[in-house]
PDB file of N, CA and C in Angstrom:
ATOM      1  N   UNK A   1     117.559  85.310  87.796  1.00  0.00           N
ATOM      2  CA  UNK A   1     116.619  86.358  87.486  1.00  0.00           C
ATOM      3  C   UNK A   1     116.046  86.187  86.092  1.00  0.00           C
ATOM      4  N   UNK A   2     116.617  85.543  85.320  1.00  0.00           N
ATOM      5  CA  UNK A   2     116.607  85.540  83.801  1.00  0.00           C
ATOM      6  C   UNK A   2     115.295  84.395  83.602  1.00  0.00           C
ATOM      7  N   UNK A   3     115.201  83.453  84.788  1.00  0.00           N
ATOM      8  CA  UNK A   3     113.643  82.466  85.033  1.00  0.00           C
ATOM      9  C   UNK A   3     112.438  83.157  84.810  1.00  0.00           C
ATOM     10  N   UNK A   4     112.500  84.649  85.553  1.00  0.00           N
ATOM     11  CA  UNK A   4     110.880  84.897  85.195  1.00  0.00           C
ATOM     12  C   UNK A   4     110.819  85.460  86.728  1.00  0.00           C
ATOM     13  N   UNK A   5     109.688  86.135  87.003  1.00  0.00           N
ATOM     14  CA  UNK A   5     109.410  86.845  88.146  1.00  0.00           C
ATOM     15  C   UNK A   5     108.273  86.267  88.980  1.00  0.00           C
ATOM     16  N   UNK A   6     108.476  86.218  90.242  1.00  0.00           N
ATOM     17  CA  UNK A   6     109.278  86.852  91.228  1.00  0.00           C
ATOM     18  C   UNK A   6     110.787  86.002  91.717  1.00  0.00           C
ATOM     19  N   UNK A   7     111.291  87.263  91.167  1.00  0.00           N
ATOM     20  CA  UNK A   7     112.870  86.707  91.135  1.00  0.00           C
ATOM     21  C   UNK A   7     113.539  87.331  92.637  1.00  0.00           C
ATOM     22  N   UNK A   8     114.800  86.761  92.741  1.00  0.00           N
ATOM     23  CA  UNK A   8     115.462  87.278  93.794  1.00  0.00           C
ATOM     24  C   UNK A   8     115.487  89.110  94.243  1.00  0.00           C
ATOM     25  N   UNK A   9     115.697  89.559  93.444  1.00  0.00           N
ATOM     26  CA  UNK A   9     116.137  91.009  93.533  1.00  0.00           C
ATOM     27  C   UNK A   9     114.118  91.650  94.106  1.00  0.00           C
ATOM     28  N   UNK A  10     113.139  91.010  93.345  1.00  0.00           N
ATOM     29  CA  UNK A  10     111.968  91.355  93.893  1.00  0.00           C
ATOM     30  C   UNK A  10     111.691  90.702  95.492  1.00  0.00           C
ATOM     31  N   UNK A  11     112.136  89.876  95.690  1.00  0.00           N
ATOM     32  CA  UNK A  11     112.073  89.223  97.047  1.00  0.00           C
ATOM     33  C   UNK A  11     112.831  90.267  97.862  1.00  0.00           C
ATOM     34  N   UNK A  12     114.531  90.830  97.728  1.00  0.00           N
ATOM     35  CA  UNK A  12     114.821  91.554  98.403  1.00  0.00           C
ATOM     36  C   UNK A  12     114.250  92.867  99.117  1.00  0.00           C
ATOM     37  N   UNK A  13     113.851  93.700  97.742  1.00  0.00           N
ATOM     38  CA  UNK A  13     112.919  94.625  97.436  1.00  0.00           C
ATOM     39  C   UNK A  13     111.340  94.486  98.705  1.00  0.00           C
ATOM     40  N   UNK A  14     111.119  93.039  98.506  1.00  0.00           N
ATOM     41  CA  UNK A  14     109.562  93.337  99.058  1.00  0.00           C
ATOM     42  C   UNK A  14     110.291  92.603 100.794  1.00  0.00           C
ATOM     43  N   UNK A  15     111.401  92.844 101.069  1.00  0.00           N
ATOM     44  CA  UNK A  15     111.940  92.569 102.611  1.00  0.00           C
ATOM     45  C   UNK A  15     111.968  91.113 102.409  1.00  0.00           C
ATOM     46  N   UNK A  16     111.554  89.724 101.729  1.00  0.00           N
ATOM     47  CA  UNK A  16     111.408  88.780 102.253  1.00  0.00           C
ATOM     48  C   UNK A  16     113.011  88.043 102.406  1.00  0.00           C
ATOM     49  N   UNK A  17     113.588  88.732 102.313  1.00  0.00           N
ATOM     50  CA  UNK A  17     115.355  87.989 101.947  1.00  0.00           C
ATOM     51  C   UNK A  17     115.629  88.821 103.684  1.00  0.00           C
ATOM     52  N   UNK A  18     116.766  88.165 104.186  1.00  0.00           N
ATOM     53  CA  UNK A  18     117.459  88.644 105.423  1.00  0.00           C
ATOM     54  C   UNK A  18     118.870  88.691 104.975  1.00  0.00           C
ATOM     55  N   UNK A  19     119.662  88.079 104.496  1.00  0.00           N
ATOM     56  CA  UNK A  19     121.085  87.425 103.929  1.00  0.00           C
ATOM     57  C   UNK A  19     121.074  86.990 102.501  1.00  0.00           C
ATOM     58  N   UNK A  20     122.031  87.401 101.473  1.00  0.00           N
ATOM     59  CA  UNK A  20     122.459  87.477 100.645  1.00  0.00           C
ATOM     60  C   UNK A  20     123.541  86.542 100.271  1.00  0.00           C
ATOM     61  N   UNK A  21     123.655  85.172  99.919  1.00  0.00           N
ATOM     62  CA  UNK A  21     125.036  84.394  99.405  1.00  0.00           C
ATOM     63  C   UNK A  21     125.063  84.191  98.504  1.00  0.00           C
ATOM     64  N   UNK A  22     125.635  84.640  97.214  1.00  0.00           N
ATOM     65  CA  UNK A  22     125.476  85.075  95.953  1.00  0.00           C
ATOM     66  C   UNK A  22     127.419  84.737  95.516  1.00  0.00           C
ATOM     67  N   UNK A  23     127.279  83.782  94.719  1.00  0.00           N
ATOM     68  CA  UNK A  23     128.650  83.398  94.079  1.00  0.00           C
ATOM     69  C   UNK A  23     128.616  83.300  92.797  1.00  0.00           C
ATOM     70  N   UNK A  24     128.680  84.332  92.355  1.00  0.00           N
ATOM     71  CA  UNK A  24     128.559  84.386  90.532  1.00  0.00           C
ATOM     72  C   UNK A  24     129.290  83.314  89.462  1.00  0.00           C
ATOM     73  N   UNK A  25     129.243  83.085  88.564  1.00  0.00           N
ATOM     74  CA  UNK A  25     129.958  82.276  87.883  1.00  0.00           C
ATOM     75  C   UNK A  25     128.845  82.285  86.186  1.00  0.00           C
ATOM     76  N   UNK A  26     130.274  83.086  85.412  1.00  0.00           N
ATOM     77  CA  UNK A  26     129.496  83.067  84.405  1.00  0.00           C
ATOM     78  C   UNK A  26     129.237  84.456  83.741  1.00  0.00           C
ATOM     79  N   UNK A  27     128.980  84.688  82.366  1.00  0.00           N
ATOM     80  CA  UNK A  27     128.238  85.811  81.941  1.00  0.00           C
ATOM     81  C   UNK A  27     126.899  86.272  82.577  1.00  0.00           C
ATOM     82  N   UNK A  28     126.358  85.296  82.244  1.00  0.00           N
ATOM     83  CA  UNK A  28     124.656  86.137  82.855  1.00  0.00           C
ATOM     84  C   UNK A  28     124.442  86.343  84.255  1.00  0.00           C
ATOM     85  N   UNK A  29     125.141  85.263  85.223  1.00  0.00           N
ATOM     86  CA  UNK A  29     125.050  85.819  86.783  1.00  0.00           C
ATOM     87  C   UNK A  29     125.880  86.800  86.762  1.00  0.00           C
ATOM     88  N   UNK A  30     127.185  87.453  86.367  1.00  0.00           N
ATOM     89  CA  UNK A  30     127.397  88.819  86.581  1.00  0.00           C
ATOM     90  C   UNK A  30     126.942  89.926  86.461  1.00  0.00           C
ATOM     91  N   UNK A  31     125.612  89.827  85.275  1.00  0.00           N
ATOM     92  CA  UNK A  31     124.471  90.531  85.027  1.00  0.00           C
ATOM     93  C   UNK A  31     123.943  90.592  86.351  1.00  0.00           C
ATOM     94  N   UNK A  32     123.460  89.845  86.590  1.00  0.00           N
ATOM     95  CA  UNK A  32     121.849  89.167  87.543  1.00  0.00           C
ATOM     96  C   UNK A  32     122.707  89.672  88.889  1.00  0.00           C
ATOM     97  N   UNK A  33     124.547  89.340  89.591  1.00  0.00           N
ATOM     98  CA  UNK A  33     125.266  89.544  89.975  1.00  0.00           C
ATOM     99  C   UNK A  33     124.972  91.034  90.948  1.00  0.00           C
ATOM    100  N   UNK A  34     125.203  91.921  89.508  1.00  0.00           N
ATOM    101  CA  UNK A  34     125.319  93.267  90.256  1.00  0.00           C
ATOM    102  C   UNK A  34     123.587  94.285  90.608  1.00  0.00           C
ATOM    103  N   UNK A  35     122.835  93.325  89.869  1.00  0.00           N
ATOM    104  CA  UNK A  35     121.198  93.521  90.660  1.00  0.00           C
ATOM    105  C   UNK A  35     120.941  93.090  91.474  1.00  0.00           C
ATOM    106  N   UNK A  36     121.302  92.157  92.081  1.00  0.00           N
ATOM    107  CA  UNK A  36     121.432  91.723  93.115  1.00  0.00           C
ATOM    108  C   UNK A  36     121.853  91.859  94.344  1.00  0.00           C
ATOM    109  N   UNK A  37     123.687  91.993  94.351  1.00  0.00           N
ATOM    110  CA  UNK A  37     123.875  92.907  95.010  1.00  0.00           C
ATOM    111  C   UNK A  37     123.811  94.319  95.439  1.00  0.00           C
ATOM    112  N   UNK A  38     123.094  94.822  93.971  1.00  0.00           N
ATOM    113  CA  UNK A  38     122.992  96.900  94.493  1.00  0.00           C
ATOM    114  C   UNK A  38     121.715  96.626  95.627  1.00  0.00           C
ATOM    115  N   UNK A  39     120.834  95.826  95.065  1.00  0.00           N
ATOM    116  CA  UNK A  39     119.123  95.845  96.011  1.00  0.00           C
ATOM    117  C   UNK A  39     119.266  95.473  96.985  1.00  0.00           C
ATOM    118  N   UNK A  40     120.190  94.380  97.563  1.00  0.00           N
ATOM    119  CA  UNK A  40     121.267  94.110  98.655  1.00  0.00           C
ATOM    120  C   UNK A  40     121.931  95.216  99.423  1.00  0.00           C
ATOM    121  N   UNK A  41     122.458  95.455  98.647  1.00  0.00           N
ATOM    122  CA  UNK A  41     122.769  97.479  99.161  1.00  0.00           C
ATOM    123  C   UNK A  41     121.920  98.442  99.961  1.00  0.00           C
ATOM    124  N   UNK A  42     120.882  98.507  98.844  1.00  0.00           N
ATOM    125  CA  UNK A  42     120.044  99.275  99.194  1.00  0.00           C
ATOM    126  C   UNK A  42     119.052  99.130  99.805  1.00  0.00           C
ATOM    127  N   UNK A  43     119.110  97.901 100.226  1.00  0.00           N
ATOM    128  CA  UNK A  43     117.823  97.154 101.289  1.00  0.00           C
ATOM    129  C   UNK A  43     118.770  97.188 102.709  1.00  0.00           C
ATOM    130  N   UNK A  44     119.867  97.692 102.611  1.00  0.00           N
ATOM    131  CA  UNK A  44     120.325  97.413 103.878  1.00  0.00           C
ATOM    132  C   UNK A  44     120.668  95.761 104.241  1.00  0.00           C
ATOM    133  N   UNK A  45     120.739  94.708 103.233  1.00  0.00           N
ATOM    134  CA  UNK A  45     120.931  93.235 103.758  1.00  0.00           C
ATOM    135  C   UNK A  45     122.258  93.055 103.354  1.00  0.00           C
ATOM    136  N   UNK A  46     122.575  92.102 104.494  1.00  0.00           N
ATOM    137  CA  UNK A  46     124.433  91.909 103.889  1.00  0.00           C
ATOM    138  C   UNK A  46     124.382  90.466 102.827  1.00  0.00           C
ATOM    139  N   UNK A  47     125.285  90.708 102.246  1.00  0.00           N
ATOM    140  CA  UNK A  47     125.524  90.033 100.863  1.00  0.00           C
ATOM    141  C   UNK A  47     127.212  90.020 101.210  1.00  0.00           C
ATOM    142  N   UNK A  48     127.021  88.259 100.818  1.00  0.00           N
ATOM    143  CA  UNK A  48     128.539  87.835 101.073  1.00  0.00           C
ATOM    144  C   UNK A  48     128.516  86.842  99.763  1.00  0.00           C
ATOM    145  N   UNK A  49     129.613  87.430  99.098  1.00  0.00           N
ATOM    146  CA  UNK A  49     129.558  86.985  97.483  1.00  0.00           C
ATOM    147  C   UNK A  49     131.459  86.171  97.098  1.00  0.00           C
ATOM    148  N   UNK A  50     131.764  86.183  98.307  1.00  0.00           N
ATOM    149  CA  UNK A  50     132.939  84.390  97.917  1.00  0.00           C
ATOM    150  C   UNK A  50     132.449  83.711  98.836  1.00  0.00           C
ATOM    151  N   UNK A  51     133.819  82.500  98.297  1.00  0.00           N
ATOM    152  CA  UNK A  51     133.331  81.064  99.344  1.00  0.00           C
ATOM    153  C   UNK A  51     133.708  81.350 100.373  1.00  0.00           C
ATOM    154  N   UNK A  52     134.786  81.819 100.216  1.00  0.00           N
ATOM    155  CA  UNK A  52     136.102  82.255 101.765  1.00  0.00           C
ATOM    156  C   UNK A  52     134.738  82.776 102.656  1.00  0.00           C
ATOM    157  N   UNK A  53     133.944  84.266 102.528  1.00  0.00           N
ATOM    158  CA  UNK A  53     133.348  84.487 103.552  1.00  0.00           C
ATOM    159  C   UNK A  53     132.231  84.295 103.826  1.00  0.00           C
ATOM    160  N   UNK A  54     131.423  83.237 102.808  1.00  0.00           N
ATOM    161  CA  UNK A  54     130.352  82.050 103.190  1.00  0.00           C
ATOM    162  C   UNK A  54     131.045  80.903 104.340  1.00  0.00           C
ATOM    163  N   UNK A  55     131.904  80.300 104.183  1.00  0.00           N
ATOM    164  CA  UNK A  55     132.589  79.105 104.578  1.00  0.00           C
ATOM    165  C   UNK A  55     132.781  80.401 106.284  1.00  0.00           C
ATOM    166  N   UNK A  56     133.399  81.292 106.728  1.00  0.00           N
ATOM    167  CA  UNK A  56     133.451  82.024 107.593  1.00  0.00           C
ATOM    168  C   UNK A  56     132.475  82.446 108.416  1.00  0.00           C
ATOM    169  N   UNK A  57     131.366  82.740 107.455  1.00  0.00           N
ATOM    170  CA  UNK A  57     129.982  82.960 108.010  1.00  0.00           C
ATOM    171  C   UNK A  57     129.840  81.635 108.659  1.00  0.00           C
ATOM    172  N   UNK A  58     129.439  80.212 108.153  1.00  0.00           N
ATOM    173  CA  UNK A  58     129.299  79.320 108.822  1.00  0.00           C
ATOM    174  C   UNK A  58     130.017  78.354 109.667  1.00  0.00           C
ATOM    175  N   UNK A  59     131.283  78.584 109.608  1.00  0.00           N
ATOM    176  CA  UNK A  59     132.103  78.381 111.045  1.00  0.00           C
ATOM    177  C   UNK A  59     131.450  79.563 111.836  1.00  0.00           C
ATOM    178  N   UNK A  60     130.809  80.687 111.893  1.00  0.00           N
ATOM    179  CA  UNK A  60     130.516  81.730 113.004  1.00  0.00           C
ATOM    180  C   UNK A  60     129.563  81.446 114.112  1.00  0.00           C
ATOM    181  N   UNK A  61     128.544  80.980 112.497  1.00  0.00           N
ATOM    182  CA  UNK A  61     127.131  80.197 113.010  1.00  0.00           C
ATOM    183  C   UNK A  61     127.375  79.401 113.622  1.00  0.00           C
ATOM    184  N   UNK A  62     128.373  78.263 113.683  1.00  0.00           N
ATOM    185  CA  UNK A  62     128.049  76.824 113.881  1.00  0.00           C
ATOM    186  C   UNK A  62     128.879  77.632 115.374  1.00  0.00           C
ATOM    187  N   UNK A  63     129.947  78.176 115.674  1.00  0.00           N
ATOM    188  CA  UNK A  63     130.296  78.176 116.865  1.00  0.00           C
ATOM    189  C   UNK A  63     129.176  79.070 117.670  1.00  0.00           C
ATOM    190  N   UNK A  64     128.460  79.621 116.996  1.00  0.00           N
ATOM    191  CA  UNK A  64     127.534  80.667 117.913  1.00  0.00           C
ATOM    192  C   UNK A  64     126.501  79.585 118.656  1.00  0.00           C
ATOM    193  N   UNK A  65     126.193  78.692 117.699  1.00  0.00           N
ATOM    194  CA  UNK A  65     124.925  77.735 117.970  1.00  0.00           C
ATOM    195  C   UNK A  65     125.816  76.796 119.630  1.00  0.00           C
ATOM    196  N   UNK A  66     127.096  76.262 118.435  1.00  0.00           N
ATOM    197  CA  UNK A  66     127.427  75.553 120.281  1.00  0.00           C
ATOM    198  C   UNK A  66     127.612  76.147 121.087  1.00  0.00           C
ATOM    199  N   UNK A  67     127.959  77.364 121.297  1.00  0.00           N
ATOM    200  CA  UNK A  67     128.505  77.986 122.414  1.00  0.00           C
ATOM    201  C   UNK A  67     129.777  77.969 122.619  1.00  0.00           C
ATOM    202  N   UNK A  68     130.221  78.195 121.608  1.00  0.00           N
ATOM    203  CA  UNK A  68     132.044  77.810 121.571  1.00  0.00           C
ATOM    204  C   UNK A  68     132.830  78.884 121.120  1.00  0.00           C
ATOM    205  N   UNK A  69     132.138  79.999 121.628  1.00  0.00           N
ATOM    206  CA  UNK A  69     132.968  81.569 120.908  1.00  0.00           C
ATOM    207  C   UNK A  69     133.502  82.308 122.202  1.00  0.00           C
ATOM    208  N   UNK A  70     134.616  83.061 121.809  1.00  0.00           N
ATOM    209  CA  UNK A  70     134.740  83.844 123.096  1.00  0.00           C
ATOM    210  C   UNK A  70     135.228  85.340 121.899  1.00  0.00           C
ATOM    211  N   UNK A  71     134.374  86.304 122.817  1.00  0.00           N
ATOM    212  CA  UNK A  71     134.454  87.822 122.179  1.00  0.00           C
ATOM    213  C   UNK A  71     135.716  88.332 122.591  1.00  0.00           C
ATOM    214  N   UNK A  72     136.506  89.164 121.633  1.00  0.00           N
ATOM    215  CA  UNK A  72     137.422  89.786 122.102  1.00  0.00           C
ATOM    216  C   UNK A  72     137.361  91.435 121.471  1.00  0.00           C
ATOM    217  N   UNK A  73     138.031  92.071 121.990  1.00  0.00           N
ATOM    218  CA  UNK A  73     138.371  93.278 121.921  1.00  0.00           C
ATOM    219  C   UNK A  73     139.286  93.328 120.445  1.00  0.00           C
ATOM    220  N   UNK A  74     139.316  93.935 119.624  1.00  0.00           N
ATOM    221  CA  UNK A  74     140.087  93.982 118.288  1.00  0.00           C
ATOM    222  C   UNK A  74     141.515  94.706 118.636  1.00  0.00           C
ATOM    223  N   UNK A  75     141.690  95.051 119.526  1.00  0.00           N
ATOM    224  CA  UNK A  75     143.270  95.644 120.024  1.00  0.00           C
ATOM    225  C   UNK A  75     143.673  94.373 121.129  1.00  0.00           C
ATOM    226  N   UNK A  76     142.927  93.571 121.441  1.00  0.00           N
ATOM    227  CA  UNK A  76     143.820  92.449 121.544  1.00  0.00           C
ATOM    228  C   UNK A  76     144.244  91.686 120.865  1.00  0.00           C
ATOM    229  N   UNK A  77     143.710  91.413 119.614  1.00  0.00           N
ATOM    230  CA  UNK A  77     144.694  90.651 118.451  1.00  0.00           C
ATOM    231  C   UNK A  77     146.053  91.678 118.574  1.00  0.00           C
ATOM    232  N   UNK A  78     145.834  92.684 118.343  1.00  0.00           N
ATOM    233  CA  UNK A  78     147.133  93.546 117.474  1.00  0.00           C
ATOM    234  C   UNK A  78     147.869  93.587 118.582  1.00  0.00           C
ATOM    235  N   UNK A  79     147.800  93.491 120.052  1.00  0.00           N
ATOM    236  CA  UNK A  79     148.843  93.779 121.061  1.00  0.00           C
ATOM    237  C   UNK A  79     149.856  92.469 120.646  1.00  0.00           C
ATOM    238  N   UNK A  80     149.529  91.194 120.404  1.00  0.00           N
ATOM    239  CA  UNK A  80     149.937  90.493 120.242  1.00  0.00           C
ATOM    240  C   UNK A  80     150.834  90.350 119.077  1.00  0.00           C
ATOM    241  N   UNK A  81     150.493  91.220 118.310  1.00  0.00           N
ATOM    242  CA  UNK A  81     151.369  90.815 116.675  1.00  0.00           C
ATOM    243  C   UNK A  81     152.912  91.419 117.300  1.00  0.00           C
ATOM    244  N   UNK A  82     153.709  90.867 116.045  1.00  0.00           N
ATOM    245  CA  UNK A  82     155.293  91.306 116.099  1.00  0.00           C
ATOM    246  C   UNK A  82     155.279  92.457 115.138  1.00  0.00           C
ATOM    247  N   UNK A  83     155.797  93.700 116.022  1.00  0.00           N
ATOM    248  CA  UNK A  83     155.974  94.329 115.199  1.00  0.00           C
ATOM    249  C   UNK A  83     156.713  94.809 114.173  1.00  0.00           C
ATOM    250  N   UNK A  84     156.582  95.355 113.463  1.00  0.00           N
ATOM    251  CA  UNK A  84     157.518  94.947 111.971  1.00  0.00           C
ATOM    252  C   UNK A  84     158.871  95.220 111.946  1.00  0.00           C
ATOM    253  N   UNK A  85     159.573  95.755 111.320  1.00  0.00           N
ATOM    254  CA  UNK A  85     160.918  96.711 111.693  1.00  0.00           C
ATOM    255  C   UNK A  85     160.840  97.611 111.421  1.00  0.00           C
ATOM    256  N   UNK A  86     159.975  98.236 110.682  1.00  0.00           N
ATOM    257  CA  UNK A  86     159.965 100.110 110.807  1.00  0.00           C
ATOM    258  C   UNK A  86     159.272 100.367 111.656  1.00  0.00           C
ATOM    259  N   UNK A  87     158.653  99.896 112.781  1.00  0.00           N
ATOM    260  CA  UNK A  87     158.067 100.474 114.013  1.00  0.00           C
ATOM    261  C   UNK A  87     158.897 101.189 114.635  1.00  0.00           C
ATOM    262  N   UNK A  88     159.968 100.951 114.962  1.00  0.00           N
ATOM    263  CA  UNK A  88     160.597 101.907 115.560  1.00  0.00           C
ATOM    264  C   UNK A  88     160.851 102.784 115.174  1.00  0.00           C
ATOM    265  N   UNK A  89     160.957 103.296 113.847  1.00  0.00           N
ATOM    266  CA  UNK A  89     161.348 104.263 113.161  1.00  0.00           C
ATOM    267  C   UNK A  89     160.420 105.242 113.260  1.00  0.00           C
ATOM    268  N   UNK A  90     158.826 104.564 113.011  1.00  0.00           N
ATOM    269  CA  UNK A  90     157.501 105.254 113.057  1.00  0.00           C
ATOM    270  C   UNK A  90     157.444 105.884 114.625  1.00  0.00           C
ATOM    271  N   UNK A  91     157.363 105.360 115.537  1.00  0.00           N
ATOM    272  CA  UNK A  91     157.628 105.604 116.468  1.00  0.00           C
ATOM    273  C   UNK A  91     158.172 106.779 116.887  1.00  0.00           C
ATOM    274  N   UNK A  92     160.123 106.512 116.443  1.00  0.00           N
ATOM    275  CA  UNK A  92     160.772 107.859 116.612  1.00  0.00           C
ATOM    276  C   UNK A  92     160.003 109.376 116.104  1.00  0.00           C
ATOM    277  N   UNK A  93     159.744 109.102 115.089  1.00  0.00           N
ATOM    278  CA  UNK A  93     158.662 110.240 114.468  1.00  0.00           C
ATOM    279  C   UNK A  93     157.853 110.746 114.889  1.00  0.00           C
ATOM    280  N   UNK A  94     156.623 110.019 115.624  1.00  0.00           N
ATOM    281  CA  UNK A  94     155.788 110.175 116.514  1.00  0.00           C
ATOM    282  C   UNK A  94     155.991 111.007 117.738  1.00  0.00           C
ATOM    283  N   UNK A  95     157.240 111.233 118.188  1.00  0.00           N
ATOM    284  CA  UNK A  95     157.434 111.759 119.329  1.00  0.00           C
ATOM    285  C   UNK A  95     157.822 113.558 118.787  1.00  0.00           C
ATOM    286  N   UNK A  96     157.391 114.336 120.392  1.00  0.00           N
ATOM    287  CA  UNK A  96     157.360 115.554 119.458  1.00  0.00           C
ATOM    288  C   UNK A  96     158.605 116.069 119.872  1.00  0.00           C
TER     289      UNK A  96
END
């Protein structure tokens, strides 16, 4: 942003941005950082600001493109987990 205008945060602003990957590093991008992401905010665009969920985003993409995803229900992960050892305890409680 500190280049001169039309900078990122005006691009968001005038809709031309869809996605946000923004990895700060540094004094002045933590500036530039949090203008970025508020107009991100407030434009309604998602902004993904580590590597972890850039690198995630594009394993998503790349399996969406081949056709190599299968959707699941989010209570089928968890049927599967072990449950801890105070479950039962929680449990007992639970009952009236």
């Amino acid at each position: 942003m500190h280049e001169g205008r039309p900078h990122i945060v005006d691009r968001i602003k005038n809709r031309e941005i869809t996605l946000v990957l923004n990895t700060p590093l540094g004094k002045q991008t933590r500036h530039d950082d949090k203008q970025i992401r508020s107009a991100a905010i407030m434009g309604g665009i998602p902004c993904i600001t580590t590597r972890a969920g850039i690198s995630a985003l594009v394993q998503a993409l790349g399996a969406l493109h081949d056709g190599e995803y299968l959707v699941k229900r989010i209570q089928h992960h968890h049927r599967f987990r072990t449950p801890s050892a105070s479950a039962p305890a929680r449990a007992a409680l639970a009952k009236p």
